[in-house]
PDB file of N, CA and C in Angstrom:
ATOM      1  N   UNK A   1     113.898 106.563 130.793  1.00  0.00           N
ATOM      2  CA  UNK A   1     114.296 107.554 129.817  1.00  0.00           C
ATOM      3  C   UNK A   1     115.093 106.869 128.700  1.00  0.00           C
ATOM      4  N   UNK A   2     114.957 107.854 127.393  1.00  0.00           N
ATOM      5  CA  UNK A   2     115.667 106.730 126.497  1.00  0.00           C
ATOM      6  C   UNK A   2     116.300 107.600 125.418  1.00  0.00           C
ATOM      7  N   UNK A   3     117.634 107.250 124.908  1.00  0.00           N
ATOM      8  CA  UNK A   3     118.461 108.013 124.372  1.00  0.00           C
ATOM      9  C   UNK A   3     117.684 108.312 123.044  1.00  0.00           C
ATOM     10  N   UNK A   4     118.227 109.257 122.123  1.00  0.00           N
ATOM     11  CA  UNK A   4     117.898 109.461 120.619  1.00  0.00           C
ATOM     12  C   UNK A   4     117.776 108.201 119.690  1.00  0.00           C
ATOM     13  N   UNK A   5     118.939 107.317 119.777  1.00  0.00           N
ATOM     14  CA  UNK A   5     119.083 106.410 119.317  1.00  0.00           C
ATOM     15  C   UNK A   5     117.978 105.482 119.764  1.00  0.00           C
ATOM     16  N   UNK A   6     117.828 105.064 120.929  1.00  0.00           N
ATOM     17  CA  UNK A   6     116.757 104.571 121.881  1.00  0.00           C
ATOM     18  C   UNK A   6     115.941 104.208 120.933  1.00  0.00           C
ATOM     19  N   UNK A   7     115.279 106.077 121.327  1.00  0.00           N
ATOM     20  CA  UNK A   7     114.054 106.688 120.871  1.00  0.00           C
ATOM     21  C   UNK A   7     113.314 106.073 119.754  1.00  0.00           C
ATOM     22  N   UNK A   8     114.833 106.397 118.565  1.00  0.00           N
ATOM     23  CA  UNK A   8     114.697 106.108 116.932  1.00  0.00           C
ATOM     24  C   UNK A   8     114.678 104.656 116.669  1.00  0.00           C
ATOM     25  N   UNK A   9     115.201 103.661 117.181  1.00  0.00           N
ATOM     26  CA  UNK A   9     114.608 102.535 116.823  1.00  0.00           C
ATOM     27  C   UNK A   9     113.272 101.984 117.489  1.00  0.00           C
ATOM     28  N   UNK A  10     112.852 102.403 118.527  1.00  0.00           N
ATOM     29  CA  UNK A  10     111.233 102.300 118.861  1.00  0.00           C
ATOM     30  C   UNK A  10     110.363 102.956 117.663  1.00  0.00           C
ATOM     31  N   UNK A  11     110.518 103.335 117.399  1.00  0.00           N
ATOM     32  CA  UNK A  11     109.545 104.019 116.198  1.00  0.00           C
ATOM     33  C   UNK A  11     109.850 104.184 114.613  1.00  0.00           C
ATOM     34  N   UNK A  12     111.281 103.494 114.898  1.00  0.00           N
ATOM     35  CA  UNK A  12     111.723 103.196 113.158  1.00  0.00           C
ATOM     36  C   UNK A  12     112.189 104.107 112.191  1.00  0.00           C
ATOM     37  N   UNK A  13     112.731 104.928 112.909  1.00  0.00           N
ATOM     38  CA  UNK A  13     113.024 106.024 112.149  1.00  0.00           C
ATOM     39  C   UNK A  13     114.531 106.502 112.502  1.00  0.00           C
ATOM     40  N   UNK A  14     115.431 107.386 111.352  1.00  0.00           N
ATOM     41  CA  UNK A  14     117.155 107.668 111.923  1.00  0.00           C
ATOM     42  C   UNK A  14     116.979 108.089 113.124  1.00  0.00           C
ATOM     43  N   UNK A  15     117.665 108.711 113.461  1.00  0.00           N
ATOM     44  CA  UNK A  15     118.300 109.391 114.775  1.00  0.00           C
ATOM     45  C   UNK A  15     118.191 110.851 114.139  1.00  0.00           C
ATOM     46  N   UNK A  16     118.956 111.275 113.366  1.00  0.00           N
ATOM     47  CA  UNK A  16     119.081 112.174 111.997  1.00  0.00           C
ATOM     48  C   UNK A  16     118.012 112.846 111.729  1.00  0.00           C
ATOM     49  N   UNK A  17     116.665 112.139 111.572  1.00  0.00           N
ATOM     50  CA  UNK A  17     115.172 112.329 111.527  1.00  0.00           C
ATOM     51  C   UNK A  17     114.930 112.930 112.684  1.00  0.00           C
ATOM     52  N   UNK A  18     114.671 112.561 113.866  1.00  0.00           N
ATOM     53  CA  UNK A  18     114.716 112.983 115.338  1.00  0.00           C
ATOM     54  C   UNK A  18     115.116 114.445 115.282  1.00  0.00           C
ATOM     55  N   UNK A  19     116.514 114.359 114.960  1.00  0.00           N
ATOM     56  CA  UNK A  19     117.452 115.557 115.463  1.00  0.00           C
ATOM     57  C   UNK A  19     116.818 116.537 114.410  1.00  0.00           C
ATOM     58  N   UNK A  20     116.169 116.901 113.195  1.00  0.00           N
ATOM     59  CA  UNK A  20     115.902 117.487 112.518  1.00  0.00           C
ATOM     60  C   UNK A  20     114.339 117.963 112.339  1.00  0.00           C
ATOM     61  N   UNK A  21     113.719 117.308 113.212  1.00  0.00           N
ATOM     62  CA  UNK A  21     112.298 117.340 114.012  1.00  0.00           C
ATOM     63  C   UNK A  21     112.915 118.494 115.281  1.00  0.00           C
ATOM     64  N   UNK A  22     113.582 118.256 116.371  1.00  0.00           N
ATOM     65  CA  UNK A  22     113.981 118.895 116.965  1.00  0.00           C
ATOM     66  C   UNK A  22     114.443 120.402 116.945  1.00  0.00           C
ATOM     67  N   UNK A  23     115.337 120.313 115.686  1.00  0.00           N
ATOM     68  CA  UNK A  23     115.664 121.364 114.821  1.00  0.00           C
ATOM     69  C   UNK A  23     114.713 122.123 114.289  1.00  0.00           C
ATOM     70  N   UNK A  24     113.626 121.474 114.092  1.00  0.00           N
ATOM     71  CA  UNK A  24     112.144 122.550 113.006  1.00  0.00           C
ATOM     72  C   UNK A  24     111.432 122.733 114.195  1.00  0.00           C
ATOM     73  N   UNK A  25     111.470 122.795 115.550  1.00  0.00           N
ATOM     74  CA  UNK A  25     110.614 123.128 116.175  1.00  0.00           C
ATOM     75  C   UNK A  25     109.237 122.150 117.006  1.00  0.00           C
ATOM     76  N   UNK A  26     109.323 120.877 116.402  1.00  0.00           N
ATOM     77  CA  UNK A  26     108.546 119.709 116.962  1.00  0.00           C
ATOM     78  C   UNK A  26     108.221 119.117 118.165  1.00  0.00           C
ATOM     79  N   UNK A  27     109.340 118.909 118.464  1.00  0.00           N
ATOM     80  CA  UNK A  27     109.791 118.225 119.788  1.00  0.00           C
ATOM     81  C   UNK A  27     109.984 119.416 121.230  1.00  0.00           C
ATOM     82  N   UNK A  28     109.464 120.366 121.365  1.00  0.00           N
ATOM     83  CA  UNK A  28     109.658 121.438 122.271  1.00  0.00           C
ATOM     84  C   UNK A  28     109.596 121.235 123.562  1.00  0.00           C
ATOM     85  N   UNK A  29     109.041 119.793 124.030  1.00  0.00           N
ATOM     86  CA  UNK A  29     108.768 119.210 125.458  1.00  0.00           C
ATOM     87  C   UNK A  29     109.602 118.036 125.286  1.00  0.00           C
ATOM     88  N   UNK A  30     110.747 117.708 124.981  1.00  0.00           N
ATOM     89  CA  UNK A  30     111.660 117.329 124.869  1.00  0.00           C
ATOM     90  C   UNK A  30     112.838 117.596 125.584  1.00  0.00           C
ATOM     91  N   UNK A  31     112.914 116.462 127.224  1.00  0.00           N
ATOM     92  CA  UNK A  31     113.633 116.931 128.162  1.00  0.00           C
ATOM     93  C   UNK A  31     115.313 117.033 127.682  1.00  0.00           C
ATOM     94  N   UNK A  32     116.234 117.266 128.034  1.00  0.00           N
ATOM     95  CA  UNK A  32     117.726 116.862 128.246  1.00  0.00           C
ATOM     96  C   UNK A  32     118.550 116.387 129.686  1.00  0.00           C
ATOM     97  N   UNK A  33     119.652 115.555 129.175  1.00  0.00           N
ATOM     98  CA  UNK A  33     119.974 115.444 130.406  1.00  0.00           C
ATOM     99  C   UNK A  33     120.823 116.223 130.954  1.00  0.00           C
ATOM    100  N   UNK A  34     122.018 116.161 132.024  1.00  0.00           N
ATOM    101  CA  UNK A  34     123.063 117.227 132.545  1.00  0.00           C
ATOM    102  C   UNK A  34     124.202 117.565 131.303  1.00  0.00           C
ATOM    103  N   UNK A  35     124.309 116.715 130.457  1.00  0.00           N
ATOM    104  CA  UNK A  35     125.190 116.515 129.401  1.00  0.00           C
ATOM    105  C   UNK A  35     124.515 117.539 128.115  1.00  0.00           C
ATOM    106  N   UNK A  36     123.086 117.405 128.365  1.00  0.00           N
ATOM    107  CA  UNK A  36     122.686 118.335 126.909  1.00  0.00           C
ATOM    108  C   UNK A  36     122.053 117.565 126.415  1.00  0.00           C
ATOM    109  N   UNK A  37     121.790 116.087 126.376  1.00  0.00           N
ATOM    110  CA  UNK A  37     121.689 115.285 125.274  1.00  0.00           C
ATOM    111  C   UNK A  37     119.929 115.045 125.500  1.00  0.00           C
ATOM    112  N   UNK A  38     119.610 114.790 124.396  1.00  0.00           N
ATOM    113  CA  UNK A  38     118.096 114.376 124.901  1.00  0.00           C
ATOM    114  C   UNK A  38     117.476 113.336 124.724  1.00  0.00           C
ATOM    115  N   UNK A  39     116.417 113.405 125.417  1.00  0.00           N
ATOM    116  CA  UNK A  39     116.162 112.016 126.641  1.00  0.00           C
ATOM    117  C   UNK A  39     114.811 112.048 126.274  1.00  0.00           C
ATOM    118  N   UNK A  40     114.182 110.800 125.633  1.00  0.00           N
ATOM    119  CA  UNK A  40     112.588 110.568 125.733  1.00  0.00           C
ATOM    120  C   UNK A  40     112.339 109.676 127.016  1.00  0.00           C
ATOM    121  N   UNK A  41     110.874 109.892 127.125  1.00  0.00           N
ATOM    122  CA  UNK A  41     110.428 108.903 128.046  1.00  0.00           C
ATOM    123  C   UNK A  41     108.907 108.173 127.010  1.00  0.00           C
ATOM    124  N   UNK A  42     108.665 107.717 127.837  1.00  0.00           N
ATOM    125  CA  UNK A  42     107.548 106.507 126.915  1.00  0.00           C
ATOM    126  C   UNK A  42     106.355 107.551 126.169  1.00  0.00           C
ATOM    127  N   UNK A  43     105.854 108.341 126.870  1.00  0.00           N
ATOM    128  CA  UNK A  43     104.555 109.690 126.308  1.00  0.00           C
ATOM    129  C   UNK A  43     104.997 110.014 125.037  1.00  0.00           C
ATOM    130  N   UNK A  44     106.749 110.403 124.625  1.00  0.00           N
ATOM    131  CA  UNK A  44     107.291 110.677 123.727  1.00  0.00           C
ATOM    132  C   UNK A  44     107.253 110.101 122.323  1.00  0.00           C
ATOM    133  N   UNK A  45     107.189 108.886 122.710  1.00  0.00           N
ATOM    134  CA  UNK A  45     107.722 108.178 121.472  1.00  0.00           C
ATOM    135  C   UNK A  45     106.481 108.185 120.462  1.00  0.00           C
ATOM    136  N   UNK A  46     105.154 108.516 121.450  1.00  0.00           N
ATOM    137  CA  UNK A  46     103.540 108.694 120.715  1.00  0.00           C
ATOM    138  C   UNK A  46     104.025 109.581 119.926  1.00  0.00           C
ATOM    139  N   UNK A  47     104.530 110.797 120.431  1.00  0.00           N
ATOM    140  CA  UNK A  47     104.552 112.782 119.525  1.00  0.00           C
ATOM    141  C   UNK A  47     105.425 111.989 118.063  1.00  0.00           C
ATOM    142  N   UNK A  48     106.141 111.125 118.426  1.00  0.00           N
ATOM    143  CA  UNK A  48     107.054 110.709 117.177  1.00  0.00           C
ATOM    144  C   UNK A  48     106.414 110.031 116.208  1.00  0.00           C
ATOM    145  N   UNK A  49     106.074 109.143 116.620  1.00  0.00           N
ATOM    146  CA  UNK A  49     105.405 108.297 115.924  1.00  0.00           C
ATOM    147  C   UNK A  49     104.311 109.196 114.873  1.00  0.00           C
ATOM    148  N   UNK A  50     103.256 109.750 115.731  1.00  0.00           N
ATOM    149  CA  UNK A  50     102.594 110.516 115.078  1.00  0.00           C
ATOM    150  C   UNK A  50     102.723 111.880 114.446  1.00  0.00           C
ATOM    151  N   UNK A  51     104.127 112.478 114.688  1.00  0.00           N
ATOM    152  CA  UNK A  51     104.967 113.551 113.798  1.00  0.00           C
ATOM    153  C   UNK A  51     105.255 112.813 112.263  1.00  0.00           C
ATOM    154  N   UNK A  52     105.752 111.423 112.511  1.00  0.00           N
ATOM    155  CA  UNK A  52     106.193 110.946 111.234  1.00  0.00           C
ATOM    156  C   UNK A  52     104.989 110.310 110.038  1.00  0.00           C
ATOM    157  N   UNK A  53     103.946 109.859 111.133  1.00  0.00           N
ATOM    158  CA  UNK A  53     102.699 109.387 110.228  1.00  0.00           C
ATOM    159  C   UNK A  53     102.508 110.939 109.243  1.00  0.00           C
ATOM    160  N   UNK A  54     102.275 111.678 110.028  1.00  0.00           N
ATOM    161  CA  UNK A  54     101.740 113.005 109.251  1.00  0.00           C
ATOM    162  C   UNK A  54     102.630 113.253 108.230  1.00  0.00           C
ATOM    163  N   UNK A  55     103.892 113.374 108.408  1.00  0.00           N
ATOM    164  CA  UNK A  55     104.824 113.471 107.370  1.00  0.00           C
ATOM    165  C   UNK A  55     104.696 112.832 106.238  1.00  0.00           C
ATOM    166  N   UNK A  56     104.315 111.584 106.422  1.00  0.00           N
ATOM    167  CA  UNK A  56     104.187 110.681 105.062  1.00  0.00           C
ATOM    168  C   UNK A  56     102.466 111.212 104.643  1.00  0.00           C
ATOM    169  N   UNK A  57     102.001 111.978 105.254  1.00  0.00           N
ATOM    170  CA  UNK A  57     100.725 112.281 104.434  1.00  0.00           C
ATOM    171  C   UNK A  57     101.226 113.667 103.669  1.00  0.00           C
ATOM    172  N   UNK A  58     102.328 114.474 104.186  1.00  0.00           N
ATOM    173  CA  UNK A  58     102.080 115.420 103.411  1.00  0.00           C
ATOM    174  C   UNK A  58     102.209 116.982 104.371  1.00  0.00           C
ATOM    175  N   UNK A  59     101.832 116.478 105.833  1.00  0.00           N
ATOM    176  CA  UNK A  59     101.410 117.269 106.390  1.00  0.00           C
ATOM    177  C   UNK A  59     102.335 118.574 106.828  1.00  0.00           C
ATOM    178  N   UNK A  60     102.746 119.526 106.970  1.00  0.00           N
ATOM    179  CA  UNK A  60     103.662 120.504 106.819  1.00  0.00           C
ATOM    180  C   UNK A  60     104.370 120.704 108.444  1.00  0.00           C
ATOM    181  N   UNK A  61     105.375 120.777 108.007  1.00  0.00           N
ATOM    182  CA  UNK A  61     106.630 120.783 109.650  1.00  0.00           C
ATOM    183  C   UNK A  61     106.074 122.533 109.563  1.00  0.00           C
ATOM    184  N   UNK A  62     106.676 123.048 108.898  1.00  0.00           N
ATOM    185  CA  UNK A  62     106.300 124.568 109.297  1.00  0.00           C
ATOM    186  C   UNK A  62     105.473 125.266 109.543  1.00  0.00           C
ATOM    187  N   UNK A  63     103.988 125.206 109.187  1.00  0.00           N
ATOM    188  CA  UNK A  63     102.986 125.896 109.569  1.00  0.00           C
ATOM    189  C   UNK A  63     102.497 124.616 110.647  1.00  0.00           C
ATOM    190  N   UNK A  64     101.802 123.522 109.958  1.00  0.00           N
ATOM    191  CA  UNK A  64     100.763 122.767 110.968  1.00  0.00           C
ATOM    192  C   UNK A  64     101.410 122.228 112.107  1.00  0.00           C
ATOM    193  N   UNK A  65     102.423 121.280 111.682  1.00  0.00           N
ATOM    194  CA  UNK A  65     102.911 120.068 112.631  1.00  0.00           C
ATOM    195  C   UNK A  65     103.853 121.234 113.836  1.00  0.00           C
ATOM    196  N   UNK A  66     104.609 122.641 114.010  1.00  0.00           N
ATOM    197  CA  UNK A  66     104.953 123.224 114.237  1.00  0.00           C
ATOM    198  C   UNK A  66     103.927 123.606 115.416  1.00  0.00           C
ATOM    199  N   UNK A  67     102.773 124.282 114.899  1.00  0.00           N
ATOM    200  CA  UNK A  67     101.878 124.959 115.086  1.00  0.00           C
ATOM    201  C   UNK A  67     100.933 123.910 116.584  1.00  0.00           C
ATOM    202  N   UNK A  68     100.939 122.482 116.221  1.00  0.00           N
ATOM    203  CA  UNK A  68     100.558 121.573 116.703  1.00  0.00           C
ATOM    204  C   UNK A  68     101.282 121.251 118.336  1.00  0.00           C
ATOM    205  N   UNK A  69     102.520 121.233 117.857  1.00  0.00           N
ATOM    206  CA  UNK A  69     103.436 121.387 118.967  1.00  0.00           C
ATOM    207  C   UNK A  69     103.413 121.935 120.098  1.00  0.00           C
ATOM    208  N   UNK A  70     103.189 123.350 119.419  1.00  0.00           N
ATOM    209  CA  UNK A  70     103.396 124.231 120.350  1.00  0.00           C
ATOM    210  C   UNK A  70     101.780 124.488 120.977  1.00  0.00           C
ATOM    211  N   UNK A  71     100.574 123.947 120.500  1.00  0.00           N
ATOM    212  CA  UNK A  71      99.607 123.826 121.135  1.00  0.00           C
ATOM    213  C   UNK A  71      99.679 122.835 122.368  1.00  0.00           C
ATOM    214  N   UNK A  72     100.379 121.795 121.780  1.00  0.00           N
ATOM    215  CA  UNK A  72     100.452 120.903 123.217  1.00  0.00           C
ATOM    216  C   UNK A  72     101.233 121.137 123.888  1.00  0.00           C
ATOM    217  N   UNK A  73     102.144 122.122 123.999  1.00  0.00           N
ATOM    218  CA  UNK A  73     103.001 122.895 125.232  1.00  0.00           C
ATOM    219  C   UNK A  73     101.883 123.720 126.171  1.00  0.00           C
ATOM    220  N   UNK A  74     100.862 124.191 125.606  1.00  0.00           N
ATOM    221  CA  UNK A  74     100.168 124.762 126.007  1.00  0.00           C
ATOM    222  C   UNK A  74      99.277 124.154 126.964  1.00  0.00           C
ATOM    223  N   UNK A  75      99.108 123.379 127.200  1.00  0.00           N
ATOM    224  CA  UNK A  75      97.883 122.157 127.475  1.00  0.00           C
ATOM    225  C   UNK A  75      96.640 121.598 126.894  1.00  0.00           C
ATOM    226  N   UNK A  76      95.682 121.302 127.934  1.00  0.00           N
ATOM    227  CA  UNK A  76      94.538 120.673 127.480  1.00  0.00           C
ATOM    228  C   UNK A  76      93.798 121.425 127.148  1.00  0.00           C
ATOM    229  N   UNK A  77      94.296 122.893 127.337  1.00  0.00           N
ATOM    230  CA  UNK A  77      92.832 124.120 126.812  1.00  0.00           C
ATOM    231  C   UNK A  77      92.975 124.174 125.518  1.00  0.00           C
ATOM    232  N   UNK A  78      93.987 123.792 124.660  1.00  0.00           N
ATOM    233  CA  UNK A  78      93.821 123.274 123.302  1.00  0.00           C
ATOM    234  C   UNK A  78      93.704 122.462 122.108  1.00  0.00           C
ATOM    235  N   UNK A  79      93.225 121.334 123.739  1.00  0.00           N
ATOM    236  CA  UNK A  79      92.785 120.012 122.792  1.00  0.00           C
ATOM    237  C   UNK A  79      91.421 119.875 121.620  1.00  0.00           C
ATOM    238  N   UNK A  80      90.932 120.916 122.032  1.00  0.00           N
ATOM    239  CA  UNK A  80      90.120 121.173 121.050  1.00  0.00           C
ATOM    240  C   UNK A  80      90.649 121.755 119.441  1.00  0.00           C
ATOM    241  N   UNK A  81      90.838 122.840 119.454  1.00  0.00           N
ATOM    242  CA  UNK A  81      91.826 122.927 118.500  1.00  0.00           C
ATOM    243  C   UNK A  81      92.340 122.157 117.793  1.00  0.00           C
ATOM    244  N   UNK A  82      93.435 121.252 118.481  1.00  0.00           N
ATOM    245  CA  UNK A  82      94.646 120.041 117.890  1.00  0.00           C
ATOM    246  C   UNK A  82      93.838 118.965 117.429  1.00  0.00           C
ATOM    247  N   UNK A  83      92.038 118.563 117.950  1.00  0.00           N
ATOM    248  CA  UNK A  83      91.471 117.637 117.546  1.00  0.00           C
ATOM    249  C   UNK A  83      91.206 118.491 116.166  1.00  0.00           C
ATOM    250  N   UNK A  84      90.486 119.822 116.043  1.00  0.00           N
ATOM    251  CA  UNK A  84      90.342 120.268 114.831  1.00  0.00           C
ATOM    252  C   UNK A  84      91.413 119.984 113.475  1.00  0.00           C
ATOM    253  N   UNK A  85      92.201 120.771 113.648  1.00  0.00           N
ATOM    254  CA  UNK A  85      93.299 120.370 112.943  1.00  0.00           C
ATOM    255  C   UNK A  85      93.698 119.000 112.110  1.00  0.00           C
ATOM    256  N   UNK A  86      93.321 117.967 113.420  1.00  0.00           N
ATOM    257  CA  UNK A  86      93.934 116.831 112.741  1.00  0.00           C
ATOM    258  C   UNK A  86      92.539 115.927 111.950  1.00  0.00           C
ATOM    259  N   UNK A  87      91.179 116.226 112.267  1.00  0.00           N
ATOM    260  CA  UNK A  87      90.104 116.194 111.750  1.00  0.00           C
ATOM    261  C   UNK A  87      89.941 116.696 110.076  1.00  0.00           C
ATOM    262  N   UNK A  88      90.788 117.794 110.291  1.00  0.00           N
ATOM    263  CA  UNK A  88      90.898 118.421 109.014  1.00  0.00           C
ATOM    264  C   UNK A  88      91.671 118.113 107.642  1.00  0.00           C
ATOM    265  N   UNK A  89      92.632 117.356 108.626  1.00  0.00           N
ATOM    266  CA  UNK A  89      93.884 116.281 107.715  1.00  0.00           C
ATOM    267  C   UNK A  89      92.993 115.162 107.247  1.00  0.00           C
ATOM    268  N   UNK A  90      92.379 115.005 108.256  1.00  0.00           N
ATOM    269  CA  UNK A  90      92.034 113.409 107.685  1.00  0.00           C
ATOM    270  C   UNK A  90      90.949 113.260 106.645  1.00  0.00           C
ATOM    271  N   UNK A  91      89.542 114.390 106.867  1.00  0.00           N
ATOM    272  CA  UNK A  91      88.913 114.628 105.519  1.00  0.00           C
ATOM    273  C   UNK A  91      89.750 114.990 104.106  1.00  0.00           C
ATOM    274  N   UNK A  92      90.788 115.682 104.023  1.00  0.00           N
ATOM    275  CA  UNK A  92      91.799 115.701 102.888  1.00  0.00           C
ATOM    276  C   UNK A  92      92.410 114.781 102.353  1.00  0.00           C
ATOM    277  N   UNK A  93      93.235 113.894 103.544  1.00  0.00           N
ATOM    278  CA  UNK A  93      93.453 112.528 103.292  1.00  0.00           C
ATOM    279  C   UNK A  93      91.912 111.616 102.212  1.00  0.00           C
ATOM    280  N   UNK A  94      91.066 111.672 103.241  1.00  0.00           N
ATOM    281  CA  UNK A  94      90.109 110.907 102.625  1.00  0.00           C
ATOM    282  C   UNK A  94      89.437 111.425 101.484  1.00  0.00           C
ATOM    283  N   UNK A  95      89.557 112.426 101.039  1.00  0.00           N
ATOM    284  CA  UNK A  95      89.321 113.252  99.206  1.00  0.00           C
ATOM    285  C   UNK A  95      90.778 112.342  98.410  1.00  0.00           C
ATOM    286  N   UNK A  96      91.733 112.945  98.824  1.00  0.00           N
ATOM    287  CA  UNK A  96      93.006 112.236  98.519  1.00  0.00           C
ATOM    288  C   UNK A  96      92.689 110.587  97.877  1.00  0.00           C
ATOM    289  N   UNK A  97      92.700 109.750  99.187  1.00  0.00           N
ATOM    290  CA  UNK A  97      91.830 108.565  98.944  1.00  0.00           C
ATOM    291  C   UNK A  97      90.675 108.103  97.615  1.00  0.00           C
ATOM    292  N   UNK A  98      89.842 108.908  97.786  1.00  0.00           N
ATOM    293  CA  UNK A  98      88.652 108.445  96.508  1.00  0.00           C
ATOM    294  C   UNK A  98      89.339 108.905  95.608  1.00  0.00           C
ATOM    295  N   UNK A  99      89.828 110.101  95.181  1.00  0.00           N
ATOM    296  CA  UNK A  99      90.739 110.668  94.090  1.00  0.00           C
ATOM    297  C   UNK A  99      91.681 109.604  93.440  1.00  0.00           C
ATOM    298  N   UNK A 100      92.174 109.387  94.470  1.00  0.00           N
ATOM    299  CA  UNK A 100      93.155 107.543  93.630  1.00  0.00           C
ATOM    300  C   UNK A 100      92.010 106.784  93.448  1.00  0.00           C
ATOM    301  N   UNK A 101      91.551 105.942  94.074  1.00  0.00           N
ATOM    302  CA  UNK A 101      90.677 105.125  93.825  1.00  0.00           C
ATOM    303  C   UNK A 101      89.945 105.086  92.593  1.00  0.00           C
ATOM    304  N   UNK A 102      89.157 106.913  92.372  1.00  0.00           N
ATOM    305  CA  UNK A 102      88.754 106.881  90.810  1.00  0.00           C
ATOM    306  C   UNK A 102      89.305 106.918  89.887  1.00  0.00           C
ATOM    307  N   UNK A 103      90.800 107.497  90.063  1.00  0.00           N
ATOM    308  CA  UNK A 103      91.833 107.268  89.185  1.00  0.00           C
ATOM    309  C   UNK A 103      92.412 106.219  88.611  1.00  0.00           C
ATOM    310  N   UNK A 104      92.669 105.335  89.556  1.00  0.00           N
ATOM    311  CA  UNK A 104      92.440 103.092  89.431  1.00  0.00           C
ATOM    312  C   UNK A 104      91.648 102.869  88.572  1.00  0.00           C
ATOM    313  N   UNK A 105      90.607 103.381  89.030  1.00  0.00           N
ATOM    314  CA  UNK A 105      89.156 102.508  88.503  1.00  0.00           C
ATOM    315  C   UNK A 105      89.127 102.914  86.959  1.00  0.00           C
ATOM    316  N   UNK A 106      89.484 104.186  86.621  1.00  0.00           N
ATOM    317  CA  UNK A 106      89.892 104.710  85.328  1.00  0.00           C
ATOM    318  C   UNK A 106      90.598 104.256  84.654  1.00  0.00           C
ATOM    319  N   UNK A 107      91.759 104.150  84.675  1.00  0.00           N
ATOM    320  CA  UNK A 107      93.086 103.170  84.983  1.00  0.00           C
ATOM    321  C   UNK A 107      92.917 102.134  84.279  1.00  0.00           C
ATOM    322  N   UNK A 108      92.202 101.333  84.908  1.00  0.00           N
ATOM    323  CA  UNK A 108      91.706 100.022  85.242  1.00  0.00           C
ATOM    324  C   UNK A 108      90.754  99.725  83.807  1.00  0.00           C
ATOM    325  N   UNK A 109      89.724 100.362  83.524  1.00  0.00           N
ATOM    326  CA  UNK A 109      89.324 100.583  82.708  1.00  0.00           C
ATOM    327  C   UNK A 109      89.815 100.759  81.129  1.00  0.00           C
ATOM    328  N   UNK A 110      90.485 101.812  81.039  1.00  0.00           N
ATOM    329  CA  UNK A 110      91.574 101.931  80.014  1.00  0.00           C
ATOM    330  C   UNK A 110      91.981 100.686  79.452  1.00  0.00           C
ATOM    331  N   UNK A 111      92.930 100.066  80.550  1.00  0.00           N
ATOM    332  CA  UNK A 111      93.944  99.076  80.312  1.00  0.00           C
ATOM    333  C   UNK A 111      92.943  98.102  79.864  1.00  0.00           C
ATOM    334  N   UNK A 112      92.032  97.945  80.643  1.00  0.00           N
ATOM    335  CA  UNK A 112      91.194  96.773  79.346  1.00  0.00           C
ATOM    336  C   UNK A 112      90.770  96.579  78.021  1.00  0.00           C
ATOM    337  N   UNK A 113      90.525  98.386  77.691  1.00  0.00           N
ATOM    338  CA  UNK A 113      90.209  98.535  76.488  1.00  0.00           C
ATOM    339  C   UNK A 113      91.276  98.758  75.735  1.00  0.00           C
ATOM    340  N   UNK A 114      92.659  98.643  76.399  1.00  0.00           N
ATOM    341  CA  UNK A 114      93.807  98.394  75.634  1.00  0.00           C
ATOM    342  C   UNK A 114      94.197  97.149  74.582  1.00  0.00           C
ATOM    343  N   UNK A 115      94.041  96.514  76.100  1.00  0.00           N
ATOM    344  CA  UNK A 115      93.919  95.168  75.894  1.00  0.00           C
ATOM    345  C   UNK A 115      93.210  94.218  75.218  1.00  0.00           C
ATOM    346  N   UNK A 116      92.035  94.530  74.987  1.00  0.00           N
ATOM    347  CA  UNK A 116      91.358  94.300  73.928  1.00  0.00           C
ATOM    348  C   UNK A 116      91.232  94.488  72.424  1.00  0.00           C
ATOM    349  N   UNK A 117      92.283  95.447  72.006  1.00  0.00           N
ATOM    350  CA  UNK A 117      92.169  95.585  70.961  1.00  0.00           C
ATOM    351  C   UNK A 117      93.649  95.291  70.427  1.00  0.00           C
ATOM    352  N   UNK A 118      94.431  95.085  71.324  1.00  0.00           N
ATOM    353  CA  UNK A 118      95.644  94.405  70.886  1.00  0.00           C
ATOM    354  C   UNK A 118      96.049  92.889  70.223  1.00  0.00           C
TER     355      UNK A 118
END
């Protein structure tokens, strides 16, 4: 088992972060010990890791990542589902993706014909 602090440097992130994941509803299978305090074990540090990837995409604590949670409290009868969901991120992501890319390439373009006439 492994403290908050533990937790947060296995996966690179505050403690602060943790506790405010906890706070929005994330972490709901998130044991404690006799003291109150809470305690990951190794399964855990995956939900983190991959709470925070999503975050840096964008992905929402209140409806999805929330919503996600509390599917996997539920069990495996909604692994279907939670695969949906995150299937659904990742085609967005990947629009996201070409969207920059043609935007570069535009970009990219421009600046030459800047450059050229300077």
């Amino acid at each position: 088992m492994l403290t908050v602090k533990e937790a947060a440097k296995r996966v690179s992130i505050p403690t602060s972060t943790i506790r405010y994941y906890d706070k929005e509803g994330l972490l709901p299978f998130i044991e404690r010990d006799e003291n109150g305090y809470r305690v990951f074990k190794e399964e855990d540090l995956f939900w983190l890791e991959l709470v925070t990837c999503m975050r840096k995409t964008k992905m929402s604590i209140g409806g999805v990542l929330r919503h996600v949670a509390h599917l996997y409290m539920e069990g495996d009868k909604t692994l279907d589902e939670r695969i949906k969901i995150f299937q659904d991120h990742q085609k967005k992501l990947l629009k996201q993706k070409q969207d920059v890319e043609d935007a570069l390439e535009k970009l990219e373009i421009k600046m030459n014909i800047l450059r050229s006439t300077s």
